[in-house]
N, C-alpha and C. Protein backbone atom coordinates (compact mmCIF):
# COMPACT_ATOMS: atom_id res chain seq x y z
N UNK A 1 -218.48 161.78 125.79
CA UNK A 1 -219.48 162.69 126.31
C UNK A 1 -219.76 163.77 125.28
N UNK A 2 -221.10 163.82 124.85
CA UNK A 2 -221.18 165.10 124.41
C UNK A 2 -221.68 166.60 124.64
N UNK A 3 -220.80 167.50 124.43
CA UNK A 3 -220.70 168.86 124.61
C UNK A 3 -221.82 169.71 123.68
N UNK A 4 -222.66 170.13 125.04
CA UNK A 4 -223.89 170.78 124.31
C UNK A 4 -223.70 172.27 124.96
N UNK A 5 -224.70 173.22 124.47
CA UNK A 5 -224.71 174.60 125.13
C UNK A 5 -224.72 174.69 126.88
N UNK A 6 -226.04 173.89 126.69
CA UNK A 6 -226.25 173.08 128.31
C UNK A 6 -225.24 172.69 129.33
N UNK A 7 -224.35 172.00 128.57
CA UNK A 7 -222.72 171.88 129.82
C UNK A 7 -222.33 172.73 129.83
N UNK A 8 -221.86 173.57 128.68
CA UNK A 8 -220.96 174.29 128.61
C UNK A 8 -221.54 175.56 129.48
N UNK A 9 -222.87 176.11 129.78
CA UNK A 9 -223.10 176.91 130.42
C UNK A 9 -223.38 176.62 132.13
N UNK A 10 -223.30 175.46 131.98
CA UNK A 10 -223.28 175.34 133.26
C UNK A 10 -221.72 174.85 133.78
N UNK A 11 -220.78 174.67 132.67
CA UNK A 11 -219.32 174.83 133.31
C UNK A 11 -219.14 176.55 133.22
N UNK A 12 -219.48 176.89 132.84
CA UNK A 12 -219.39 178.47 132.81
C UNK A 12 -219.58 179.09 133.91
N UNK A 13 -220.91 178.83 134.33
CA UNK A 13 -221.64 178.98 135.76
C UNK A 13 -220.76 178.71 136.77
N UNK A 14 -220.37 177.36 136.66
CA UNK A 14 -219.34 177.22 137.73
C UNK A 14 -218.33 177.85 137.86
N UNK A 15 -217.63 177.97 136.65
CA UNK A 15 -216.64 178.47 136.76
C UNK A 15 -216.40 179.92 137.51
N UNK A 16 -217.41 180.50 136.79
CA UNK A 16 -218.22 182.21 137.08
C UNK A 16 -218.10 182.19 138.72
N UNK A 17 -218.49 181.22 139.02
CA UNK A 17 -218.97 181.18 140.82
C UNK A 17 -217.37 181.45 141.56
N UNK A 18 -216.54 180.44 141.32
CA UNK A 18 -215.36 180.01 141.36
C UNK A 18 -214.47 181.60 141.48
N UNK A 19 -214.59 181.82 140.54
CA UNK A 19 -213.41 183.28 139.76
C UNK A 19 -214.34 184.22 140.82
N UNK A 20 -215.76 184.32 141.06
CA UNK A 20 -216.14 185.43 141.83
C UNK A 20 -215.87 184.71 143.16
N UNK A 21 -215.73 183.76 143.62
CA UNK A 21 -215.43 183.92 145.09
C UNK A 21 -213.78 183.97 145.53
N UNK A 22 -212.80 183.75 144.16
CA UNK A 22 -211.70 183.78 144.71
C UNK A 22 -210.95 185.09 144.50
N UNK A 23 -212.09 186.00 143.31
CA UNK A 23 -211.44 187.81 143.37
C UNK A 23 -212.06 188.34 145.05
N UNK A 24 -213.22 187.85 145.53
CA UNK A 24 -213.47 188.31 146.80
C UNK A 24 -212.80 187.83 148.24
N UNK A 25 -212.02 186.65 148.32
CA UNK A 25 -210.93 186.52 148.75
C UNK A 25 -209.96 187.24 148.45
N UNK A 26 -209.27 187.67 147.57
CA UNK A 26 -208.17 188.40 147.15
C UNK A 26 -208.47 190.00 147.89
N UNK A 27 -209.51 190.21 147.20
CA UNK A 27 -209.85 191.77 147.67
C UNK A 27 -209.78 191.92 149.50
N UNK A 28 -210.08 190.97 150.06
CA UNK A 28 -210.14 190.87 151.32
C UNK A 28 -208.81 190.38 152.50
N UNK A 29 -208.60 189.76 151.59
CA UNK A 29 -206.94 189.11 152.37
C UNK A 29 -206.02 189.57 151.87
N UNK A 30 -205.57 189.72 150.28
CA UNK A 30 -204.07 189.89 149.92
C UNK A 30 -203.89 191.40 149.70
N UNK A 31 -204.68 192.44 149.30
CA UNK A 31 -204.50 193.98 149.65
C UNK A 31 -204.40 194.61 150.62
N UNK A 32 -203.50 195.39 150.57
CA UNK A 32 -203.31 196.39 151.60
C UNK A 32 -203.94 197.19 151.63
N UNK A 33 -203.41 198.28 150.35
CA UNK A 33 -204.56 199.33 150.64
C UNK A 33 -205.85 199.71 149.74
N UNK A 34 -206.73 200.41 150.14
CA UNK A 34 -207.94 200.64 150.00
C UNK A 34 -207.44 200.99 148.22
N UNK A 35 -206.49 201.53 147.79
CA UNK A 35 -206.08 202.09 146.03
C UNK A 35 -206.16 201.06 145.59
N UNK A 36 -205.01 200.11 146.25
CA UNK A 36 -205.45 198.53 145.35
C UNK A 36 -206.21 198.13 145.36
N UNK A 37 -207.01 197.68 146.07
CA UNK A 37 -208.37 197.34 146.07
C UNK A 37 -209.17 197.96 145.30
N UNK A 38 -209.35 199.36 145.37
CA UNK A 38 -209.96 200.15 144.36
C UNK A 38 -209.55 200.14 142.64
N UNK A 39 -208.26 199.74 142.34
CA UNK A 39 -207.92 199.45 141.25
C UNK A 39 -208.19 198.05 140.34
N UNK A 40 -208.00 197.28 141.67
CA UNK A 40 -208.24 195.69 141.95
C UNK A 40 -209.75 195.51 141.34
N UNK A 41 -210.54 196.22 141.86
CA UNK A 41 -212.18 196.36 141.37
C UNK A 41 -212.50 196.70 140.23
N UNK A 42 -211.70 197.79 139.85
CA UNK A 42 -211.88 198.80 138.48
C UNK A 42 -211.72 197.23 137.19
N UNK A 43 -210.15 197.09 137.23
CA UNK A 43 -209.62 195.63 136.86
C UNK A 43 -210.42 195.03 136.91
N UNK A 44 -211.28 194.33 137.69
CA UNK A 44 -211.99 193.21 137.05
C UNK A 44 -213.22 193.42 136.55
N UNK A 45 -213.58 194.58 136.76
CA UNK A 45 -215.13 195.25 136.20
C UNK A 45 -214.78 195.35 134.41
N UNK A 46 -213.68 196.16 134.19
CA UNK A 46 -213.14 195.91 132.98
C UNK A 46 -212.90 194.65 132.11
N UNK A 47 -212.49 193.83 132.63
CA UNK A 47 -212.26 192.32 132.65
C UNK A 47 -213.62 191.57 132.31
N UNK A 48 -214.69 192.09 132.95
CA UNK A 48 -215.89 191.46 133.00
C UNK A 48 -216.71 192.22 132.11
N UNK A 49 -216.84 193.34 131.40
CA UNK A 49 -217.28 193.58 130.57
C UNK A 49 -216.70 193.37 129.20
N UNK A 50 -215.05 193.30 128.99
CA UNK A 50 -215.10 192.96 127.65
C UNK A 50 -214.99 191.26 127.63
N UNK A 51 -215.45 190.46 128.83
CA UNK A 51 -215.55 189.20 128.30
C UNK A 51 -216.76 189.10 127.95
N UNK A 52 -218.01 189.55 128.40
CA UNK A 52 -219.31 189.74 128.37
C UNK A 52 -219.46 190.05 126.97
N UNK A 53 -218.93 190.98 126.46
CA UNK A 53 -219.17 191.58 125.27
C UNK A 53 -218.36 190.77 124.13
N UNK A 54 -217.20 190.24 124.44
CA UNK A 54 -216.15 189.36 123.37
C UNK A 54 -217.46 187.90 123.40
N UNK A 55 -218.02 187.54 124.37
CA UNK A 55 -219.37 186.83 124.44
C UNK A 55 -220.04 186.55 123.14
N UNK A 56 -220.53 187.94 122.77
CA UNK A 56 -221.98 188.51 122.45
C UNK A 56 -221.87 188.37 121.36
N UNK A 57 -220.27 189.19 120.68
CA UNK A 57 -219.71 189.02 119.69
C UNK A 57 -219.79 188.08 118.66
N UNK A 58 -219.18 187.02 119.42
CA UNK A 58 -218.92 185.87 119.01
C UNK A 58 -220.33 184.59 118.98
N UNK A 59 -221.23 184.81 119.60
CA UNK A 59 -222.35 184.36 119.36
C UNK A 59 -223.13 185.46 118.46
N UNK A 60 -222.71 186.50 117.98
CA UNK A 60 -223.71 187.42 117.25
C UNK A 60 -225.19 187.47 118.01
N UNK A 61 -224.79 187.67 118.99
CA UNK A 61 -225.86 188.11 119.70
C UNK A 61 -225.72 189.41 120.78
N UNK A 62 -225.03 190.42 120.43
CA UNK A 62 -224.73 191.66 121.01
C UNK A 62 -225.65 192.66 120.31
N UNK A 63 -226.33 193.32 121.28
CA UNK A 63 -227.14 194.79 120.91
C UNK A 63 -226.94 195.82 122.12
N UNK A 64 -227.07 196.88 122.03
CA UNK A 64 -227.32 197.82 122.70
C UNK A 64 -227.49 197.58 124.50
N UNK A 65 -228.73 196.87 124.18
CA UNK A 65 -229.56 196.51 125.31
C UNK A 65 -228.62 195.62 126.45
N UNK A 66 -228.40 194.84 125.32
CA UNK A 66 -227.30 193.35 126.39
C UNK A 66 -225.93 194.24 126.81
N UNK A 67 -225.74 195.18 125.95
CA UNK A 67 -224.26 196.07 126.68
C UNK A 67 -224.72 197.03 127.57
N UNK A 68 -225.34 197.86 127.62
CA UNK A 68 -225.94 198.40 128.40
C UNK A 68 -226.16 197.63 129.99
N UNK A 69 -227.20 196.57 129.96
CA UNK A 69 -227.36 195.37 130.96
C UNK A 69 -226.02 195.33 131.81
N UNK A 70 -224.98 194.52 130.69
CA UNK A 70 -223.48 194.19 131.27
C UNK A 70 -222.64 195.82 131.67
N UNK A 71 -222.86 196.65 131.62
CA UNK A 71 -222.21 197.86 131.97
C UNK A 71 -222.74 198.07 133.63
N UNK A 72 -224.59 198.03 133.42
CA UNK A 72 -225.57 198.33 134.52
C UNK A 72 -225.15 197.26 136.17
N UNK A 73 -225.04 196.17 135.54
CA UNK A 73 -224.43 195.10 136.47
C UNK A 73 -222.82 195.22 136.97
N UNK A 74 -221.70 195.83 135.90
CA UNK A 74 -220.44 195.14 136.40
C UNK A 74 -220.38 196.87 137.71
N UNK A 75 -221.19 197.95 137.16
CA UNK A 75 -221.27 199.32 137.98
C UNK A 75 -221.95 198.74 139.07
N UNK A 76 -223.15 197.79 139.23
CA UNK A 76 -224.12 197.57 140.39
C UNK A 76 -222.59 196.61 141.42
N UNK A 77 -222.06 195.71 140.73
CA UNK A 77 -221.34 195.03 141.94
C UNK A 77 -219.60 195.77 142.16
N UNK A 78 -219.72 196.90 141.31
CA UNK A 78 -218.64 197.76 141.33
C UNK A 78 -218.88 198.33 142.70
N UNK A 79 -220.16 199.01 143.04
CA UNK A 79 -220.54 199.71 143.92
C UNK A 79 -220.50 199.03 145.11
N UNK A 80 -221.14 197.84 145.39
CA UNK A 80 -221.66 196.73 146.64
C UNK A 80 -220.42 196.54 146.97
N UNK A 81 -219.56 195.89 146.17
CA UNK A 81 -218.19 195.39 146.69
C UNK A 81 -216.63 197.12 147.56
N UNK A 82 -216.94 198.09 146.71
CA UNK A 82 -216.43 199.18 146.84
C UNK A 82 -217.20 199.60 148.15
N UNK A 83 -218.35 199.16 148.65
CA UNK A 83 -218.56 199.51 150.23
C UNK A 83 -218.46 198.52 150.73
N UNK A 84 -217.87 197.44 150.75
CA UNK A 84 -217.62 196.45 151.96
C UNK A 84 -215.94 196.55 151.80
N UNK A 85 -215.12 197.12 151.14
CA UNK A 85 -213.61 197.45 151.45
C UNK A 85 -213.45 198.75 152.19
């Protein structure tokens, strides 16, 4: 089989789907309290921006704009998820 951008972003995708529905299980079932959870969030917002950016890097395709974007987003579901705990 060969491995094009095309699979690989759509194993990505999946994967992406995967890792976000099983940190939103976690946040919901295995914490106690509202700190962990709140730390729990911080953690993967962190997590998700320097993979975003180790990304960008590595394709030399990082500017301003695309970090900015990935900051604007991991704060937008920082927020959504921080009011449903």
């Amino acid at each position: 089989m060969k491995f094009t951008k095309t699979v690989n972003l759509k194993k990505l995708t999946l994967f992406g789907l995967f890792l976000l529905t099983f940190l939103v299980i976690i946040i919901f079932h295995f914490q106690e309290t509202i700190l962990d959870q709140f730390r729990f969030l911080v953690l993967m917002a962190v997590v998700y921006l320097i993979w975003a950016i180790s990304h960008h890097l590595t394709d030399k395709s990082l500017k301003l704009e695309v970090a900015v974007e990935y900051l604007l987003i991991a704060l937008l579901v920082f927020i959504i998820l921080s009011g449903l705990v």
